[in-house]
C-alpha atoms as a PDB file:
ATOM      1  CA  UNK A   1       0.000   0.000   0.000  1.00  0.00           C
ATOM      2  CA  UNK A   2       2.881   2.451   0.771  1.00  0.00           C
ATOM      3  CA  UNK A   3       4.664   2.102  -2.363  1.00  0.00           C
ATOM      4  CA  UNK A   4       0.893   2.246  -4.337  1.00  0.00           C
ATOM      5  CA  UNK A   5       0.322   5.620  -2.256  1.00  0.00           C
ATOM      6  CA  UNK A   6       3.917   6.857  -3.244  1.00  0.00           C
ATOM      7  CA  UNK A   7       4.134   6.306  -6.898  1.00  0.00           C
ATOM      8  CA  UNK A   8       0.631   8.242  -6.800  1.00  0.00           C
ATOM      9  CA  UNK A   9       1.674  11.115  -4.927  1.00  0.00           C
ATOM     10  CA  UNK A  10       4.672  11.548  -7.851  1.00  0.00           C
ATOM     11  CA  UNK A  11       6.987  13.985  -5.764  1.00  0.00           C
ATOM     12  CA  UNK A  12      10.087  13.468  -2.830  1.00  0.00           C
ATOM     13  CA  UNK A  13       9.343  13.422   0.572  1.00  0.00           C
ATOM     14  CA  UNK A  14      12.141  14.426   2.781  1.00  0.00           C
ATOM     15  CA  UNK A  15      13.516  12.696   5.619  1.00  0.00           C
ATOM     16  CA  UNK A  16      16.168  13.246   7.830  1.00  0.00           C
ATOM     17  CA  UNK A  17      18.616  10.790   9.007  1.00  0.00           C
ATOM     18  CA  UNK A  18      21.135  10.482  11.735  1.00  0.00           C
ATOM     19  CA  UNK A  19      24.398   8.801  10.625  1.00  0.00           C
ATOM     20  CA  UNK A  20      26.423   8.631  14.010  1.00  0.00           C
ATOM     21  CA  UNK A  21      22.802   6.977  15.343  1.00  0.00           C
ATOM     22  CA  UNK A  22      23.005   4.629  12.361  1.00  0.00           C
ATOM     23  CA  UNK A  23      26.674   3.660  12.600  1.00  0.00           C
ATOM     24  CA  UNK A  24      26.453   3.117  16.267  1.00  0.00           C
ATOM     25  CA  UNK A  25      23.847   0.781  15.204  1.00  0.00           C
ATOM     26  CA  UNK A  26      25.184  -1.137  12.706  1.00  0.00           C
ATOM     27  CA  UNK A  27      28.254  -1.699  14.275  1.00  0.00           C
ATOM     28  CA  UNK A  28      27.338  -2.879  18.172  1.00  0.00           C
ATOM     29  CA  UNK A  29      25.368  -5.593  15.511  1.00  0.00           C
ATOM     30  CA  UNK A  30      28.809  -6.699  14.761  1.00  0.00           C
ATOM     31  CA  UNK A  31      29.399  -5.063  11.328  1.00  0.00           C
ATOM     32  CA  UNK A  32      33.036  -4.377   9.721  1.00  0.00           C
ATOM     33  CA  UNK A  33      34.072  -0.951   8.540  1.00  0.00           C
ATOM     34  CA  UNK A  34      33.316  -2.450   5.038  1.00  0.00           C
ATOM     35  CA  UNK A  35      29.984  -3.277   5.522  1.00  0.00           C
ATOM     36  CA  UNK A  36      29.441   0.040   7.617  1.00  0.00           C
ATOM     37  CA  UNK A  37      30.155   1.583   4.535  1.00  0.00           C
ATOM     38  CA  UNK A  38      28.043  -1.040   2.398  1.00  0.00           C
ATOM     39  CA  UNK A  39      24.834  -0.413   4.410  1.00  0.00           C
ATOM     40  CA  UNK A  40      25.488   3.215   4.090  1.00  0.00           C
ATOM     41  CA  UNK A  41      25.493   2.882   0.215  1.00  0.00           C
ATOM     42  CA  UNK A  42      22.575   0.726  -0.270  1.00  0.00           C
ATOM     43  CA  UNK A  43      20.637   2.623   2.606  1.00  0.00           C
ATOM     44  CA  UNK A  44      20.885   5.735   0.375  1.00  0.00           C
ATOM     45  CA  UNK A  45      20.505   4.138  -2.395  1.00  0.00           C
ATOM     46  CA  UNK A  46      17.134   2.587  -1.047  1.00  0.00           C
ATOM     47  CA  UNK A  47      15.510   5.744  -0.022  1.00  0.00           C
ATOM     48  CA  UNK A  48      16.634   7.359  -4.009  1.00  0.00           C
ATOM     49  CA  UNK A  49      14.420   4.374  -5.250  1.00  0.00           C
ATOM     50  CA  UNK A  50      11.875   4.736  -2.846  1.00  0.00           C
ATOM     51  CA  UNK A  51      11.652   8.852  -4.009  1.00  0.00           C
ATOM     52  CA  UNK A  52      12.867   9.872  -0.683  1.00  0.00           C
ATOM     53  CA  UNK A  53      15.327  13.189  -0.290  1.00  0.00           C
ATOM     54  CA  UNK A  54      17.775  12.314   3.182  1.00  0.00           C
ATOM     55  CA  UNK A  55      19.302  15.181   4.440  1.00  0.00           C
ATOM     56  CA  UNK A  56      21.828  14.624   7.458  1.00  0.00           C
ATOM     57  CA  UNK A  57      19.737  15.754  11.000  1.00  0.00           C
ATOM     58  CA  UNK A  58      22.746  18.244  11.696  1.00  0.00           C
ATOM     59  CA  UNK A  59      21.900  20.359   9.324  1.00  0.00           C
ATOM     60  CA  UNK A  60      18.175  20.815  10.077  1.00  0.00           C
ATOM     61  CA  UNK A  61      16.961  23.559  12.054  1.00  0.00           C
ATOM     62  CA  UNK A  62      13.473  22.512  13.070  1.00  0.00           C
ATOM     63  CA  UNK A  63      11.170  19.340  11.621  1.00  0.00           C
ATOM     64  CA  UNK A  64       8.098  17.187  13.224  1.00  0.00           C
ATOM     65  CA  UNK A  65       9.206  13.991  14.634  1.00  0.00           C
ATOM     66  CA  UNK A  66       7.607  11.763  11.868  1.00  0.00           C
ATOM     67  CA  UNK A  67       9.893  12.892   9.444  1.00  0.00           C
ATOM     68  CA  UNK A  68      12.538  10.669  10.407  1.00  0.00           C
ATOM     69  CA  UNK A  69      13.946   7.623   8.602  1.00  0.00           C
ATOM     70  CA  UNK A  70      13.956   4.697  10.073  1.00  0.00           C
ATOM     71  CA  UNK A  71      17.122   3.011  10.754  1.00  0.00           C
ATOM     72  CA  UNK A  72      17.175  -0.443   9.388  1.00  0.00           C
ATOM     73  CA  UNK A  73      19.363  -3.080  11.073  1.00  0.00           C
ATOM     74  CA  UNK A  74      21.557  -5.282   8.873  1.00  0.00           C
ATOM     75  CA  UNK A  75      19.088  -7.763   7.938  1.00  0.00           C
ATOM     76  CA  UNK A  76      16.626  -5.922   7.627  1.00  0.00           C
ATOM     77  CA  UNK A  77      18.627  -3.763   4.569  1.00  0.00           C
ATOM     78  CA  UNK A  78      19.834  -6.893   3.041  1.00  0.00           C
ATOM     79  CA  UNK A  79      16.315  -8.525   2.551  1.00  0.00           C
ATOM     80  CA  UNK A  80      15.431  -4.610   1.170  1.00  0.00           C
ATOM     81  CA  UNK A  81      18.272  -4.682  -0.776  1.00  0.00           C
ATOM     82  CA  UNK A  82      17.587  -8.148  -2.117  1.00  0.00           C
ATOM     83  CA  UNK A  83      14.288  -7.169  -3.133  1.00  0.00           C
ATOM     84  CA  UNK A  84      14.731  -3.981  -4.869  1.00  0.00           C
ATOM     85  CA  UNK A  85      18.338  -5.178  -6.282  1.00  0.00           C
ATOM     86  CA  UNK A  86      20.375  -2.726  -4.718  1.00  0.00           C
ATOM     87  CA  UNK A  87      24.030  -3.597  -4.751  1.00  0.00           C
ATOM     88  CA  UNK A  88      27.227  -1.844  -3.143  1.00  0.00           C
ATOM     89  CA  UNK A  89      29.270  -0.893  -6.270  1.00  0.00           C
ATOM     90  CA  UNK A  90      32.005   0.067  -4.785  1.00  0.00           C
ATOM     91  CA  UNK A  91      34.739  -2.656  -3.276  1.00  0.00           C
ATOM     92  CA  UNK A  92      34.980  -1.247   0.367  1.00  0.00           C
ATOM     93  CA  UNK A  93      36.845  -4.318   1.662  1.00  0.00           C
ATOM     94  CA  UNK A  94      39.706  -4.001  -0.854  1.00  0.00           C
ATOM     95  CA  UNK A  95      39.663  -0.406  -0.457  1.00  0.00           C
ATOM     96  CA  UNK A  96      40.365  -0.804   3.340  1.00  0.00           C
ATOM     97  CA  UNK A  97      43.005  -3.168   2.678  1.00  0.00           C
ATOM     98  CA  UNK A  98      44.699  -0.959   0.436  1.00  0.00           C
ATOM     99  CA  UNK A  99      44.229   2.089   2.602  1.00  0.00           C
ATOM    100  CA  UNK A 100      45.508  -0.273   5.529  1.00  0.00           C
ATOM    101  CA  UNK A 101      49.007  -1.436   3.755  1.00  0.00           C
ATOM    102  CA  UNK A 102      49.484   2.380   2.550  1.00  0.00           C
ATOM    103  CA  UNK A 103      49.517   3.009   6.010  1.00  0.00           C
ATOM    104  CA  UNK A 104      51.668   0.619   7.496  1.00  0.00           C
ATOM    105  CA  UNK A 105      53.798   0.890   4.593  1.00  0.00           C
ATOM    106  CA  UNK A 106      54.196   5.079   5.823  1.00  0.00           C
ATOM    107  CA  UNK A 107      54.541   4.002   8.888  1.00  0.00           C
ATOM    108  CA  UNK A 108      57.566   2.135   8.195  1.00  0.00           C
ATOM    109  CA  UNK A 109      58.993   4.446   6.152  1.00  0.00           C
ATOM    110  CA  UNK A 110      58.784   7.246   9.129  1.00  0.00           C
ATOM    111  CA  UNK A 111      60.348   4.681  11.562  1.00  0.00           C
END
């Protein structure tokens, strides 16, 4: 019924989000940097499909309490994610392996 009522309505809602709130979430469920920044990807990319503007809670000056997004734990994203086909495009484990030898590598080179 929600998605019927928002491809009728045809424009963005806005919702705010809190991403320390979020990351303090995802992460005392056990998540990895990587998939930190995996669910933050596909959480975006989720509310984009769903025709939802986010805009970061610290830079709103006043808004009514339903206006929040809800903060989706892992599994909850995957199964979304799943059903919508919403992948991570970008390779955030190899990226923090690469960032991780750069800086052990620098911190050899200092020592």
């Amino acid at each position: 019924m929600i998605e019927v009522t928002d491809l009728i309505t045809g424009y963005a809602k806005v919702q705010t989000f809190n991403l320390e709130e979020i990351s303090k979430r995802i992460t005392s469920e056990g998540a990895t940097p990587a998939e930190l920044a995996s669910y933050i990807e596909r959480y975006i990319k989720l509310h984009q499909l769903k025709g939802v503007m986010l805009i970061d809670e610290s830079y709103v000056v006043a808004k009514p309490n339903f206006s929040s997004s809800a903060t989706l734990t892992m599994s909850e994203l995957n199964n979304l994610s799943e059903k919508y086909n919403i992948k991570t495009e970008i390779a955030y484990d190899s990226l923090l392996s690469e960032f991780n030898k750069t800086i052990k590598s620098a911190k050899s080179y200092t020592n």
